[in-house]
PDB file of N, CA and C in Angstrom:
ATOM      1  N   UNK A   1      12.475 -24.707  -0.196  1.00  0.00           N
ATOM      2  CA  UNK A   1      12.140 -26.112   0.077  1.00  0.00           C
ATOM      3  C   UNK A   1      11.662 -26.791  -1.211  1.00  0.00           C
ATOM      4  N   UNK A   2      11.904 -27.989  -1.246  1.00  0.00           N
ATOM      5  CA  UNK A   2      11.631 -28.854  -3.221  1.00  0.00           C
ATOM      6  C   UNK A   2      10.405 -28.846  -2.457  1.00  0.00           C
ATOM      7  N   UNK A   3       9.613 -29.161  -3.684  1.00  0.00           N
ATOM      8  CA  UNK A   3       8.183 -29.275  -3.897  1.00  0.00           C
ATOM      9  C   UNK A   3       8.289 -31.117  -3.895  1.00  0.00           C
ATOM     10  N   UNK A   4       7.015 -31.466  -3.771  1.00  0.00           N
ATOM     11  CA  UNK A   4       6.894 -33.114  -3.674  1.00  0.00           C
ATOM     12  C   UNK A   4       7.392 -33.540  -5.157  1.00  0.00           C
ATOM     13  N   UNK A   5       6.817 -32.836  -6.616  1.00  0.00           N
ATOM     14  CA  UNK A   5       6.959 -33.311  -7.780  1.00  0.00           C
ATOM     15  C   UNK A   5       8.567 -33.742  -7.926  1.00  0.00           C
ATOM     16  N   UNK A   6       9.560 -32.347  -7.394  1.00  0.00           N
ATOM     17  CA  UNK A   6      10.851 -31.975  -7.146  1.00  0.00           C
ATOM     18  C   UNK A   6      11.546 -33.422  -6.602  1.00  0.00           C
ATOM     19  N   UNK A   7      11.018 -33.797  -5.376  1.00  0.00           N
ATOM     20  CA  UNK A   7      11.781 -34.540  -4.873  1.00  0.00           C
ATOM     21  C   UNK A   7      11.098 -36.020  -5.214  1.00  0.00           C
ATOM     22  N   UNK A   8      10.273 -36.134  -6.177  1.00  0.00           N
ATOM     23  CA  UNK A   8       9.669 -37.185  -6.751  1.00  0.00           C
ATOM     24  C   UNK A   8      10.522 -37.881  -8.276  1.00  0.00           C
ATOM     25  N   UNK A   9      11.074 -36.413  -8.430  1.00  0.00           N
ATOM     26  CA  UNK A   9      12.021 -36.497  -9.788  1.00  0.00           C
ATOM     27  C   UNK A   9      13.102 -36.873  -9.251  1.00  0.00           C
ATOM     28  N   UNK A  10      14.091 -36.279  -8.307  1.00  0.00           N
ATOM     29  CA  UNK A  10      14.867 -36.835  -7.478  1.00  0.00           C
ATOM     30  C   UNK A  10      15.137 -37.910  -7.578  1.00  0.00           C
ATOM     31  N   UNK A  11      14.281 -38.934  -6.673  1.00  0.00           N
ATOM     32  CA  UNK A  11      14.294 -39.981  -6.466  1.00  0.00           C
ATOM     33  C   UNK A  11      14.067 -40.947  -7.481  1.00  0.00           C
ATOM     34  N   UNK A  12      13.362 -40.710  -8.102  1.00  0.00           N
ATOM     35  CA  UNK A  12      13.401 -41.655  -9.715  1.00  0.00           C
ATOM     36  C   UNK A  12      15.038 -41.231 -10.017  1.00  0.00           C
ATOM     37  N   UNK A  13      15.544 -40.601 -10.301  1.00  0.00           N
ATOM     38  CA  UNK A  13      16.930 -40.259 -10.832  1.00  0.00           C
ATOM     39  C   UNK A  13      18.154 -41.587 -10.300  1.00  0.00           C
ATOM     40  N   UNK A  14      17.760 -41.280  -9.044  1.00  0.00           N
ATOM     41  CA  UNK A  14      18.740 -42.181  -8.203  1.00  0.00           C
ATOM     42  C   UNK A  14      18.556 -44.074  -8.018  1.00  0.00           C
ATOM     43  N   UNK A  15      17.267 -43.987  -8.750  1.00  0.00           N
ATOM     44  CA  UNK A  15      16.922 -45.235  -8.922  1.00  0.00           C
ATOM     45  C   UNK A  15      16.986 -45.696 -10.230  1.00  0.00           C
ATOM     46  N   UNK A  16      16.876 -44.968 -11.185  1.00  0.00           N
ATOM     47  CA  UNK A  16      16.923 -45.280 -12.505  1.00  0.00           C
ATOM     48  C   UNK A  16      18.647 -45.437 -12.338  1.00  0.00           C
ATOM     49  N   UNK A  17      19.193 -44.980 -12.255  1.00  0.00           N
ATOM     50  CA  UNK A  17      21.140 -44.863 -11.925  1.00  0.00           C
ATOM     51  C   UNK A  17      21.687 -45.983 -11.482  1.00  0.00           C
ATOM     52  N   UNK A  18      20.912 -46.454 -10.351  1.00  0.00           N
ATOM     53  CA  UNK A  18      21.246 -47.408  -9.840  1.00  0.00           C
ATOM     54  C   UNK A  18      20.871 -48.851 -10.177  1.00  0.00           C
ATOM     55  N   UNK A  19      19.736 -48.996 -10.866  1.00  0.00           N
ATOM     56  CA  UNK A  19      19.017 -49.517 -11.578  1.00  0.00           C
ATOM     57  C   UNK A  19      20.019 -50.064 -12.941  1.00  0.00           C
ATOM     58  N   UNK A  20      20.741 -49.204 -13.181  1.00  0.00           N
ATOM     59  CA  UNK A  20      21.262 -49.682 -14.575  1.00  0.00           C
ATOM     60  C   UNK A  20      22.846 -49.492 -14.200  1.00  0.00           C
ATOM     61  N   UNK A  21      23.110 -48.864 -13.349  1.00  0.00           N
ATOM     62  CA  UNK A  21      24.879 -49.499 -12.707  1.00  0.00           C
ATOM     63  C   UNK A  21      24.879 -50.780 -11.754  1.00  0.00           C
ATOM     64  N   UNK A  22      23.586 -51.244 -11.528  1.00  0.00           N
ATOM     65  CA  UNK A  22      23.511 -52.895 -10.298  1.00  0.00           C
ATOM     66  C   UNK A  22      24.187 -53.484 -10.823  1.00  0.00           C
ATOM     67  N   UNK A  23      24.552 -53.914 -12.104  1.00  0.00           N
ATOM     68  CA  UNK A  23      25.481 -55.608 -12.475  1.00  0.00           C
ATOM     69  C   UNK A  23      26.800 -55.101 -13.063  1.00  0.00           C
ATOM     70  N   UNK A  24      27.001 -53.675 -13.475  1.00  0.00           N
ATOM     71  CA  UNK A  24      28.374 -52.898 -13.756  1.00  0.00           C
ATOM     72  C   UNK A  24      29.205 -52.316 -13.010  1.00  0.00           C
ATOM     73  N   UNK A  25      28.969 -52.271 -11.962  1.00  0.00           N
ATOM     74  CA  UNK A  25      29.481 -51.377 -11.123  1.00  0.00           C
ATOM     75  C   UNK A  25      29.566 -51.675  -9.590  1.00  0.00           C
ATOM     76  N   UNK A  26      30.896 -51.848  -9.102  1.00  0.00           N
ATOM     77  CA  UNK A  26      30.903 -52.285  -7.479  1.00  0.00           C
ATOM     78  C   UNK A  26      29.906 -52.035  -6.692  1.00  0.00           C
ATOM     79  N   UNK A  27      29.986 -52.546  -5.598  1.00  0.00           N
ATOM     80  CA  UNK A  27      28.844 -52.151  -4.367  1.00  0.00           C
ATOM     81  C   UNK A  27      29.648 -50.797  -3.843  1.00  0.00           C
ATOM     82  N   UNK A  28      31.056 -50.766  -3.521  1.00  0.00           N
ATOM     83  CA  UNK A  28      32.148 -49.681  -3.166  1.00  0.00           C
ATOM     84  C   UNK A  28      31.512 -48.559  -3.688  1.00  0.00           C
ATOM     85  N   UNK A  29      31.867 -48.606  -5.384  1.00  0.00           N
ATOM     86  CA  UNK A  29      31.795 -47.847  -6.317  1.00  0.00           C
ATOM     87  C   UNK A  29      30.549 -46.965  -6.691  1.00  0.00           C
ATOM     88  N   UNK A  30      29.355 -47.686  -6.096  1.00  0.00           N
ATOM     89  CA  UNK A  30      28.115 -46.847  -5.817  1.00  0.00           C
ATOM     90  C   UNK A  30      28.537 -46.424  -4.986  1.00  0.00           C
ATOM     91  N   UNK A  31      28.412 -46.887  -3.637  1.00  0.00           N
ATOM     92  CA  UNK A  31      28.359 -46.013  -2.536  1.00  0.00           C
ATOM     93  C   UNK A  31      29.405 -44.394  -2.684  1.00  0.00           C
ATOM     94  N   UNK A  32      30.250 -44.648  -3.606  1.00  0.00           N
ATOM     95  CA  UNK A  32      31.306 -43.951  -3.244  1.00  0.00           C
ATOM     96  C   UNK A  32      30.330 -42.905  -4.285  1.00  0.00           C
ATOM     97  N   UNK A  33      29.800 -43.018  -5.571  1.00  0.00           N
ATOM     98  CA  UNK A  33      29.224 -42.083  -6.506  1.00  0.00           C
ATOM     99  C   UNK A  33      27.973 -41.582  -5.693  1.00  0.00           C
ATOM    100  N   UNK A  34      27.393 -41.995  -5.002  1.00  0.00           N
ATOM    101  CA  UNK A  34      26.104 -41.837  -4.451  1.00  0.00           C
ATOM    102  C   UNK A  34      26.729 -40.462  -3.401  1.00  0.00           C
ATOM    103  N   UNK A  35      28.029 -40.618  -2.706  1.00  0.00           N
ATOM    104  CA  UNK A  35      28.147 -39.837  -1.435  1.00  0.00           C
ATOM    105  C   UNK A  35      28.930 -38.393  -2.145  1.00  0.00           C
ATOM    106  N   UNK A  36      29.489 -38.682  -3.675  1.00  0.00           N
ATOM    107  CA  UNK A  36      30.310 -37.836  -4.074  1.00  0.00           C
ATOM    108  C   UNK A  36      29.173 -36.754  -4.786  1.00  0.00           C
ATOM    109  N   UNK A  37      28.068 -37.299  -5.423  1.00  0.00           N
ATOM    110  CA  UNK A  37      27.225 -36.311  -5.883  1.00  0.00           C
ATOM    111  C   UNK A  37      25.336 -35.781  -5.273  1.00  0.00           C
ATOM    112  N   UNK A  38      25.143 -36.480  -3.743  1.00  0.00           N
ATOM    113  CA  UNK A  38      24.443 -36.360  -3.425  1.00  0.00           C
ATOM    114  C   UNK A  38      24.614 -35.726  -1.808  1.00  0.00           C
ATOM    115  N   UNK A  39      23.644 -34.462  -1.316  1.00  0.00           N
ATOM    116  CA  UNK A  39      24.439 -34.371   0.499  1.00  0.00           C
ATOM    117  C   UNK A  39      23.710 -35.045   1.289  1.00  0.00           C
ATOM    118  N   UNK A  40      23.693 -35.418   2.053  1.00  0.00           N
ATOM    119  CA  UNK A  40      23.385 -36.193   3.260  1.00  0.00           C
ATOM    120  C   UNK A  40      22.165 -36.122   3.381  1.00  0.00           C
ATOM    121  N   UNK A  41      21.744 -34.899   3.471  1.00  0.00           N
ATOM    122  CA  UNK A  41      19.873 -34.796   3.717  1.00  0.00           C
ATOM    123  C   UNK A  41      19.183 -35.788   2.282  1.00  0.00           C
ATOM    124  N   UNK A  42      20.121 -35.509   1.230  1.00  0.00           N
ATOM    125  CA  UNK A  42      19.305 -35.799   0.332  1.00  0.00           C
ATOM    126  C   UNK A  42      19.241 -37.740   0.093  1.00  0.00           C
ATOM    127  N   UNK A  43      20.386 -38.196   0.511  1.00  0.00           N
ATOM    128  CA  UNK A  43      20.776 -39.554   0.785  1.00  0.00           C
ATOM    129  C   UNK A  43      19.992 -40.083   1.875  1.00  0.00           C
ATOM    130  N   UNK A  44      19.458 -39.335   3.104  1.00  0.00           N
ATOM    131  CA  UNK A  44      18.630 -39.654   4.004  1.00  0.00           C
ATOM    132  C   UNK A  44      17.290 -39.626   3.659  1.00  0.00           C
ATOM    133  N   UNK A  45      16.957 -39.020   2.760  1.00  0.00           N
ATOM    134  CA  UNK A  45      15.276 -39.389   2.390  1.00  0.00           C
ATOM    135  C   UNK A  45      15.120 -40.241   1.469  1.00  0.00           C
ATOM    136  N   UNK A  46      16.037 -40.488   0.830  1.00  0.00           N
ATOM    137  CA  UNK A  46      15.653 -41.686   0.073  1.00  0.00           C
ATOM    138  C   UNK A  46      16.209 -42.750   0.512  1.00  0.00           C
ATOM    139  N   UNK A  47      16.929 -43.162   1.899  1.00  0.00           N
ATOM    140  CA  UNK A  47      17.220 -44.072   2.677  1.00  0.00           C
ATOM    141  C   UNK A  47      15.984 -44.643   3.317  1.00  0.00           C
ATOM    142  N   UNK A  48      14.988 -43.748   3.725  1.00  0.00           N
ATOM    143  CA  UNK A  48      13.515 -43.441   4.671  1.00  0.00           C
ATOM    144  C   UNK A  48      12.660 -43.805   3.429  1.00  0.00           C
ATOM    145  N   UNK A  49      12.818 -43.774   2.047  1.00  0.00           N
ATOM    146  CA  UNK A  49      11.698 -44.140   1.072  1.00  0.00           C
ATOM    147  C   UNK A  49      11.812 -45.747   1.148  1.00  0.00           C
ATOM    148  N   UNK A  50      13.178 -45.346   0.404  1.00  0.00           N
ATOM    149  CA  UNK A  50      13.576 -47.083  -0.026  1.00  0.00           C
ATOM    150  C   UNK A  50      13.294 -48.299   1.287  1.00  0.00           C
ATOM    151  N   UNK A  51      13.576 -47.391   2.429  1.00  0.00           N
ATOM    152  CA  UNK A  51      13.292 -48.476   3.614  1.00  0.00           C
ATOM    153  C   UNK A  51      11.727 -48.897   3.836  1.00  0.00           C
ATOM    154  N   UNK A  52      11.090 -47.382   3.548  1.00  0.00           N
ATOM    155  CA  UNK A  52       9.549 -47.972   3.428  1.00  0.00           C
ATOM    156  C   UNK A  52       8.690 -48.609   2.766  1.00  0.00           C
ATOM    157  N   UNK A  53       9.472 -48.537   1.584  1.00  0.00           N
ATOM    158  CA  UNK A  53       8.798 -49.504   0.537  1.00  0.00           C
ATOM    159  C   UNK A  53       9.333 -51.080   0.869  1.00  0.00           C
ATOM    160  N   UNK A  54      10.837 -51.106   1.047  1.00  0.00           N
ATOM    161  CA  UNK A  54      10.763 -52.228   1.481  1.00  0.00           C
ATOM    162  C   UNK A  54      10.382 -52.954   2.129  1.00  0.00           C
ATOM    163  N   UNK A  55       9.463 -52.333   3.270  1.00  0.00           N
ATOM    164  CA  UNK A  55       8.878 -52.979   4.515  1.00  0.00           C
ATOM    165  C   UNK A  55       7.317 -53.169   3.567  1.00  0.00           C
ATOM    166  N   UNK A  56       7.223 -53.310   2.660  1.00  0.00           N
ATOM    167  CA  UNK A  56       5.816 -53.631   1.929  1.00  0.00           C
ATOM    168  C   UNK A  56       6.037 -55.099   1.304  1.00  0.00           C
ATOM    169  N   UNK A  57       6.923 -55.113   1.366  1.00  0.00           N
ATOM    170  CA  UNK A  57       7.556 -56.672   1.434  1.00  0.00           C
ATOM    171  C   UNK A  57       7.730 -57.679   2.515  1.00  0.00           C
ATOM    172  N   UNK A  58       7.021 -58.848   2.790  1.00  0.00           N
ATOM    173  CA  UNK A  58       6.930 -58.950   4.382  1.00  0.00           C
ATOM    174  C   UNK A  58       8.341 -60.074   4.539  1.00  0.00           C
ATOM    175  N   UNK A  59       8.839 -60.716   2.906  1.00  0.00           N
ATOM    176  CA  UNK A  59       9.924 -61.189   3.112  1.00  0.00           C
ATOM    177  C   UNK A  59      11.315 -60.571   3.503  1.00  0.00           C
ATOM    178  N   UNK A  60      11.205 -58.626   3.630  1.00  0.00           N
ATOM    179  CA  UNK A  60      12.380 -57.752   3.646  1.00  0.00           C
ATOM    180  C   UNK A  60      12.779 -57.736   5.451  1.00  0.00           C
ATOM    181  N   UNK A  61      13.611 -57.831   5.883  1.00  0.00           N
ATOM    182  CA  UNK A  61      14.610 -57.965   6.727  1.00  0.00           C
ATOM    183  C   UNK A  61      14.419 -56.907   7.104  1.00  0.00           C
ATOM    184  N   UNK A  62      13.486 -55.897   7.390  1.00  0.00           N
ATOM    185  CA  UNK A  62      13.321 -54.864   8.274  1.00  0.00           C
ATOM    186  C   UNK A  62      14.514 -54.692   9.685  1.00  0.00           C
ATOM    187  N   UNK A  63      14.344 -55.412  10.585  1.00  0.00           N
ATOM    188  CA  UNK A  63      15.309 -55.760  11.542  1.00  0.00           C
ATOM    189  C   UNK A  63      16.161 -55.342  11.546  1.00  0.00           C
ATOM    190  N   UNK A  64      17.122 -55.756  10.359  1.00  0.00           N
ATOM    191  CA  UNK A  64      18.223 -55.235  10.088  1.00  0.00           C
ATOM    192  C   UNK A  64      18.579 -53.984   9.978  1.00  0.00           C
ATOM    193  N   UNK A  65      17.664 -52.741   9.664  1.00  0.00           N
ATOM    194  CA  UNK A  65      17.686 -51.663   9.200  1.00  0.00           C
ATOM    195  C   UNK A  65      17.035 -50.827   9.921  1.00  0.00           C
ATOM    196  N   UNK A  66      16.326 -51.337  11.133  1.00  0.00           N
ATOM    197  CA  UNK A  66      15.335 -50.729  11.742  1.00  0.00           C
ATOM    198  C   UNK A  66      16.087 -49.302  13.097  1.00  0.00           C
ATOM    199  N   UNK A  67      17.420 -50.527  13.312  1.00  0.00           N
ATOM    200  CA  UNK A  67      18.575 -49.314  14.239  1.00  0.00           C
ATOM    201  C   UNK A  67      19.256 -48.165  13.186  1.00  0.00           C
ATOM    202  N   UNK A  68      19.588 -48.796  12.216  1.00  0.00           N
ATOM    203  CA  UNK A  68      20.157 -47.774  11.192  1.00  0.00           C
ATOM    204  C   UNK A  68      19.722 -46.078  10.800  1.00  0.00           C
ATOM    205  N   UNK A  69      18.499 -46.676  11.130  1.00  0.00           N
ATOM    206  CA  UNK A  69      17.762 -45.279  10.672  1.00  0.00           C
ATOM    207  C   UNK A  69      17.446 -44.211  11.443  1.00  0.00           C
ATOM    208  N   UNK A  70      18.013 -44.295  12.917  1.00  0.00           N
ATOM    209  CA  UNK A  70      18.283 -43.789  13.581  1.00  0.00           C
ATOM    210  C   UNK A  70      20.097 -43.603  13.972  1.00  0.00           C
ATOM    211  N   UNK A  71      20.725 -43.089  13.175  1.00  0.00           N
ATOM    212  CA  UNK A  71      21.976 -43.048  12.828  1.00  0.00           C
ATOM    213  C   UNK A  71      22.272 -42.053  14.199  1.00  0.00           C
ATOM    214  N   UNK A  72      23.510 -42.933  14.897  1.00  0.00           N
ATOM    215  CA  UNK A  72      23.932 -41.977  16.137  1.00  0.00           C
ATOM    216  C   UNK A  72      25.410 -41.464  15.948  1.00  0.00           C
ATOM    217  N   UNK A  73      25.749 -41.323  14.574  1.00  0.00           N
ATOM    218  CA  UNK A  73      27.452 -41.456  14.791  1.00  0.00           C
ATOM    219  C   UNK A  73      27.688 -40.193  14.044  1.00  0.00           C
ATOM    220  N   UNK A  74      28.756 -38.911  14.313  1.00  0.00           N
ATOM    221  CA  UNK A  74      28.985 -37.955  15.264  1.00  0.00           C
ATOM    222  C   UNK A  74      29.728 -37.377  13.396  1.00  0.00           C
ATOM    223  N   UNK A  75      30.822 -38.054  12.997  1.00  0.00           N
ATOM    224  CA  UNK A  75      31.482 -37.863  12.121  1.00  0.00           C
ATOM    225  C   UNK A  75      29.986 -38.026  10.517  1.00  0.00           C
ATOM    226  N   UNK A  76      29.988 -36.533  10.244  1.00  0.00           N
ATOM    227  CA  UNK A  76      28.938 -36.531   8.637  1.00  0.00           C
ATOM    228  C   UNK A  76      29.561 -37.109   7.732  1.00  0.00           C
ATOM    229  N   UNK A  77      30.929 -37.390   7.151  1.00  0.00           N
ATOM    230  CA  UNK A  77      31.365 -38.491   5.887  1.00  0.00           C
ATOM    231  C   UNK A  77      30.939 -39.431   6.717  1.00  0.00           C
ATOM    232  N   UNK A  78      31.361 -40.380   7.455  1.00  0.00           N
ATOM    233  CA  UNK A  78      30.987 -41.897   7.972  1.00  0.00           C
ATOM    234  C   UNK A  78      29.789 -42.007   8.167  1.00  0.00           C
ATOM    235  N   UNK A  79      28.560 -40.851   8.400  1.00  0.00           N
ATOM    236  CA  UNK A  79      27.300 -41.169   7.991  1.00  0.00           C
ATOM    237  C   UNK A  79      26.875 -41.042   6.911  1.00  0.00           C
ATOM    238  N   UNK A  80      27.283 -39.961   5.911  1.00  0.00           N
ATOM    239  CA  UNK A  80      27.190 -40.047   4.689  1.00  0.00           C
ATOM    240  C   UNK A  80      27.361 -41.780   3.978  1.00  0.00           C
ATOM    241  N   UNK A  81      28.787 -42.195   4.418  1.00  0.00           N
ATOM    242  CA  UNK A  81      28.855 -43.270   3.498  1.00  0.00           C
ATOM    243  C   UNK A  81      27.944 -44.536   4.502  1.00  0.00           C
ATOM    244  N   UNK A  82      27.691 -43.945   5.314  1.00  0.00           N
ATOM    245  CA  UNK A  82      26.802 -45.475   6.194  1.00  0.00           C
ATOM    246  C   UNK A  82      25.629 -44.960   5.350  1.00  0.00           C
ATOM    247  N   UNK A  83      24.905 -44.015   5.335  1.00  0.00           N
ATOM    248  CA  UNK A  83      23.991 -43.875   5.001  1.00  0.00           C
ATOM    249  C   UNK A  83      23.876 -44.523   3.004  1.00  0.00           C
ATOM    250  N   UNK A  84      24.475 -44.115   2.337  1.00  0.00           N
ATOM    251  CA  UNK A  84      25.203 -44.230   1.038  1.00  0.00           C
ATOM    252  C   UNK A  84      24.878 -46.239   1.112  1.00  0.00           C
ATOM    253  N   UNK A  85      25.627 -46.805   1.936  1.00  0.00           N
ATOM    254  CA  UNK A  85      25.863 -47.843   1.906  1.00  0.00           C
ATOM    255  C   UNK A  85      24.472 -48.679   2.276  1.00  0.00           C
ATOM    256  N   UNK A  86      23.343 -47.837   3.283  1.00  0.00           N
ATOM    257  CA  UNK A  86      22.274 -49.153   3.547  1.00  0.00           C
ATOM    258  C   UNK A  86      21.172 -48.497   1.866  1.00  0.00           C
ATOM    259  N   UNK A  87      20.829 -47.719   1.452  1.00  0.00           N
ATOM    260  CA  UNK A  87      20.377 -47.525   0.198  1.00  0.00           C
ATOM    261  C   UNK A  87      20.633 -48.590  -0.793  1.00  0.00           C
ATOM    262  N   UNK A  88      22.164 -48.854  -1.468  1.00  0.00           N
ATOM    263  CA  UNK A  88      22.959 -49.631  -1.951  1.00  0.00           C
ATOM    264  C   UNK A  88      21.939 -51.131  -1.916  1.00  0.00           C
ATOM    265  N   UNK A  89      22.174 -51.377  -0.808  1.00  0.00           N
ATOM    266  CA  UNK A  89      22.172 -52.381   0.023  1.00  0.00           C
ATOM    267  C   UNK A  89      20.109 -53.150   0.313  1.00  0.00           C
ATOM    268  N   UNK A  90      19.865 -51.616   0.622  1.00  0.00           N
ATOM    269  CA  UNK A  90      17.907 -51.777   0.331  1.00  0.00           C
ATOM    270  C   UNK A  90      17.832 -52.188  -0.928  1.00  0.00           C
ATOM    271  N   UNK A  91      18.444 -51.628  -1.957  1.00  0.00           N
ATOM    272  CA  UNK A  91      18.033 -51.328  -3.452  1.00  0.00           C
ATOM    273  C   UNK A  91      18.408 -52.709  -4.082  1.00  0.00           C
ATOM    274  N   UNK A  92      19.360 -53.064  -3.586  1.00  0.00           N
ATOM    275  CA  UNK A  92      19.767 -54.388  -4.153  1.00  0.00           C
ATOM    276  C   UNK A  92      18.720 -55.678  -3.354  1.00  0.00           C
ATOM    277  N   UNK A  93      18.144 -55.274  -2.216  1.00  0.00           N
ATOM    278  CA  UNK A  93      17.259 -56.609  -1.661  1.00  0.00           C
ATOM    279  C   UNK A  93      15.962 -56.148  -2.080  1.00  0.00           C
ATOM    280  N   UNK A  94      15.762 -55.308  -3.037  1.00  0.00           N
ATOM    281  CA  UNK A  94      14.477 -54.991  -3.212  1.00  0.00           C
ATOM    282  C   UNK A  94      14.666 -55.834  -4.444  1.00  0.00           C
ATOM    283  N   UNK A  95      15.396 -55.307  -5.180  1.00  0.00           N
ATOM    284  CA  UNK A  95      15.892 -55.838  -6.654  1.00  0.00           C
ATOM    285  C   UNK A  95      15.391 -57.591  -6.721  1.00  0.00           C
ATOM    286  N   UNK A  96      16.406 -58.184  -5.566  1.00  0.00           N
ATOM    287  CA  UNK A  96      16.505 -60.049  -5.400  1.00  0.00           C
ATOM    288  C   UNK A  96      15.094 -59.968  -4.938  1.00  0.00           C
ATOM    289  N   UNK A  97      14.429 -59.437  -4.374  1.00  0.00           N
ATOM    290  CA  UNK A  97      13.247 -60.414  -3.689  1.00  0.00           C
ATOM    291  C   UNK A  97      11.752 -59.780  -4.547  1.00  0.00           C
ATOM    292  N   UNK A  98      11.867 -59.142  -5.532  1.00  0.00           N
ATOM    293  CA  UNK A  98      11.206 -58.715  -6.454  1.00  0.00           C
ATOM    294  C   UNK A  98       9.393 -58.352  -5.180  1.00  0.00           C
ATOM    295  N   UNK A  99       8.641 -58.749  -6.023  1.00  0.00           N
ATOM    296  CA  UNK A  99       7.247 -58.619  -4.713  1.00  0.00           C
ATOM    297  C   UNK A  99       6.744 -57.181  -4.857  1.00  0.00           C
ATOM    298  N   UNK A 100       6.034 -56.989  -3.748  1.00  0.00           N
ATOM    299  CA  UNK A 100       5.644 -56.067  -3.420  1.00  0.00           C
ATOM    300  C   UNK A 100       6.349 -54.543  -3.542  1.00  0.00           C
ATOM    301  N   UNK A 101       7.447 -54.920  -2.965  1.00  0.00           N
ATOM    302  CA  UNK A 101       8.353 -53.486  -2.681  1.00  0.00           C
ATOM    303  C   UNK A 101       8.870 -53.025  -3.831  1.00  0.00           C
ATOM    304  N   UNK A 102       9.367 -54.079  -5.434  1.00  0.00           N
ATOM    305  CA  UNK A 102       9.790 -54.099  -5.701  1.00  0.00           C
ATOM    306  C   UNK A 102       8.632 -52.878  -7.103  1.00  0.00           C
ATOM    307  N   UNK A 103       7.531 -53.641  -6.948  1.00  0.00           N
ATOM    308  CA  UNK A 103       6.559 -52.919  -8.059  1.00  0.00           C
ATOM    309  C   UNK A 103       6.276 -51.580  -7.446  1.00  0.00           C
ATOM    310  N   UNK A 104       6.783 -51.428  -6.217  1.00  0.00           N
ATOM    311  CA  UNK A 104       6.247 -49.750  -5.860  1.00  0.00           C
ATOM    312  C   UNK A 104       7.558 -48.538  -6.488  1.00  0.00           C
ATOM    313  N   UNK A 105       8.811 -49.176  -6.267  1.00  0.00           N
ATOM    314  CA  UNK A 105       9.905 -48.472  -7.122  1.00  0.00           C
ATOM    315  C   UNK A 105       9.291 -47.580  -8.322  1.00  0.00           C
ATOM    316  N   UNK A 106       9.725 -46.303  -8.456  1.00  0.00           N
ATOM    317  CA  UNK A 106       9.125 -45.320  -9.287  1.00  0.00           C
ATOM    318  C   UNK A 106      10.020 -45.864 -10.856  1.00  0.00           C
ATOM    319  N   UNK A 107      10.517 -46.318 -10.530  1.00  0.00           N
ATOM    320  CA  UNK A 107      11.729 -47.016 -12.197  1.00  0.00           C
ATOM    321  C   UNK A 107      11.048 -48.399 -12.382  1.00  0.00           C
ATOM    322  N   UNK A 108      10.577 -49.213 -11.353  1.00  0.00           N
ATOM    323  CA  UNK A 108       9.936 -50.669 -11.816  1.00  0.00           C
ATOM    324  C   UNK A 108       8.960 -50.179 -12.201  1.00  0.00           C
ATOM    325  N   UNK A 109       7.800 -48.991 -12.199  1.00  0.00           N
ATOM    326  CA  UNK A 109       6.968 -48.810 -12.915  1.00  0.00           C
ATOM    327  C   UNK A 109       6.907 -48.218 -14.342  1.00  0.00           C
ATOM    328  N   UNK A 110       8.369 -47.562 -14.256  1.00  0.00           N
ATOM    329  CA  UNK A 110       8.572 -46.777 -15.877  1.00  0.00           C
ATOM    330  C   UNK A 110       8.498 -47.799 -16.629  1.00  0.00           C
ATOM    331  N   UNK A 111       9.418 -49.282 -16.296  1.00  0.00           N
ATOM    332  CA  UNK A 111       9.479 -50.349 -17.422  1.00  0.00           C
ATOM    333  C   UNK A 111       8.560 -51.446 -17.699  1.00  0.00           C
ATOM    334  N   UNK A 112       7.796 -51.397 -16.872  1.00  0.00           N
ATOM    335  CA  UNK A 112       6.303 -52.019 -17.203  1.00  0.00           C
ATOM    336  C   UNK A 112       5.644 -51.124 -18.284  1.00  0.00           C
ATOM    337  N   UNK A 113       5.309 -49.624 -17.978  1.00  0.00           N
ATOM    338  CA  UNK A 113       5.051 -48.886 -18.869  1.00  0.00           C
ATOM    339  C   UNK A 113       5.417 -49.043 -20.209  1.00  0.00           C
ATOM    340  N   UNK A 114       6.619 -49.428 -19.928  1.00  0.00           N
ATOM    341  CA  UNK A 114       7.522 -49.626 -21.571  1.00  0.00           C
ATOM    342  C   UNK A 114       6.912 -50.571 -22.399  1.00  0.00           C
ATOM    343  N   UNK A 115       6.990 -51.361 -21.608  1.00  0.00           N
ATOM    344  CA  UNK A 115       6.555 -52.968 -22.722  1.00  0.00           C
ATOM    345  C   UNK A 115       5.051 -53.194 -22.859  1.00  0.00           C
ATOM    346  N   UNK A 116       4.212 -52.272 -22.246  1.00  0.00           N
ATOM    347  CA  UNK A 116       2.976 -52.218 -22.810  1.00  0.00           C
ATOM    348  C   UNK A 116       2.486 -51.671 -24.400  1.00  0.00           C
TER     349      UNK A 116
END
């Protein structure tokens, strides 16, 4: 089983990645890199992060995402890429609506760090 540090590194990885492919790289074209080098369990916890941080944002659209996360559909690629696709999709409304959710991101804090 990863250790918390383990899956703390993790998740910075996938945000720093995404972080710097947002304005280069399709919305498709993530999803499709996200499902080709990550498995499902591991795409599902950082679906469950990113969703929780976003809800620290009271402008984030929770609603929308709130059935999702209880994924009922039968076929693992089509949840893979559903799953693949609301990440994408968190990461980019965390990105636009900056706030709260946005300063808890483990990569929005590396680059504050920076410019100090």
């Amino acid at each position: 089983m990863e250790t918390n540090q383990d899956t703390s590194l993790f998740l910075m990885k996938i945000l720093e990645e995404l972080d710097r492919k947002q304005n280069t790289v399709s919305y498709q074209d993530l999803c499709k890199s996200l499902c080709a080098r990550f498995d499902l369990s591991q795409l599902a916890k950082l679906r469950s992060v990113l969703f929780y941080t976003a809800c620290l944002d009271p402008n984030f659209p929770a609603t929308l995402f709130k059935d999702k996360m209880k994924c009922t559909v039968n076929n693992q690629q089509s949840k893979k890429i559903m799953v693949a696709a609301d990440i994408v999709t968190i990461f980019n409304l965390i990105q636009m609506n900056g706030g709260a959710a946005k300063e808890k991101l483990p990569a929005g804090r590396q680059k504050v760090r920076k410019k100090e």
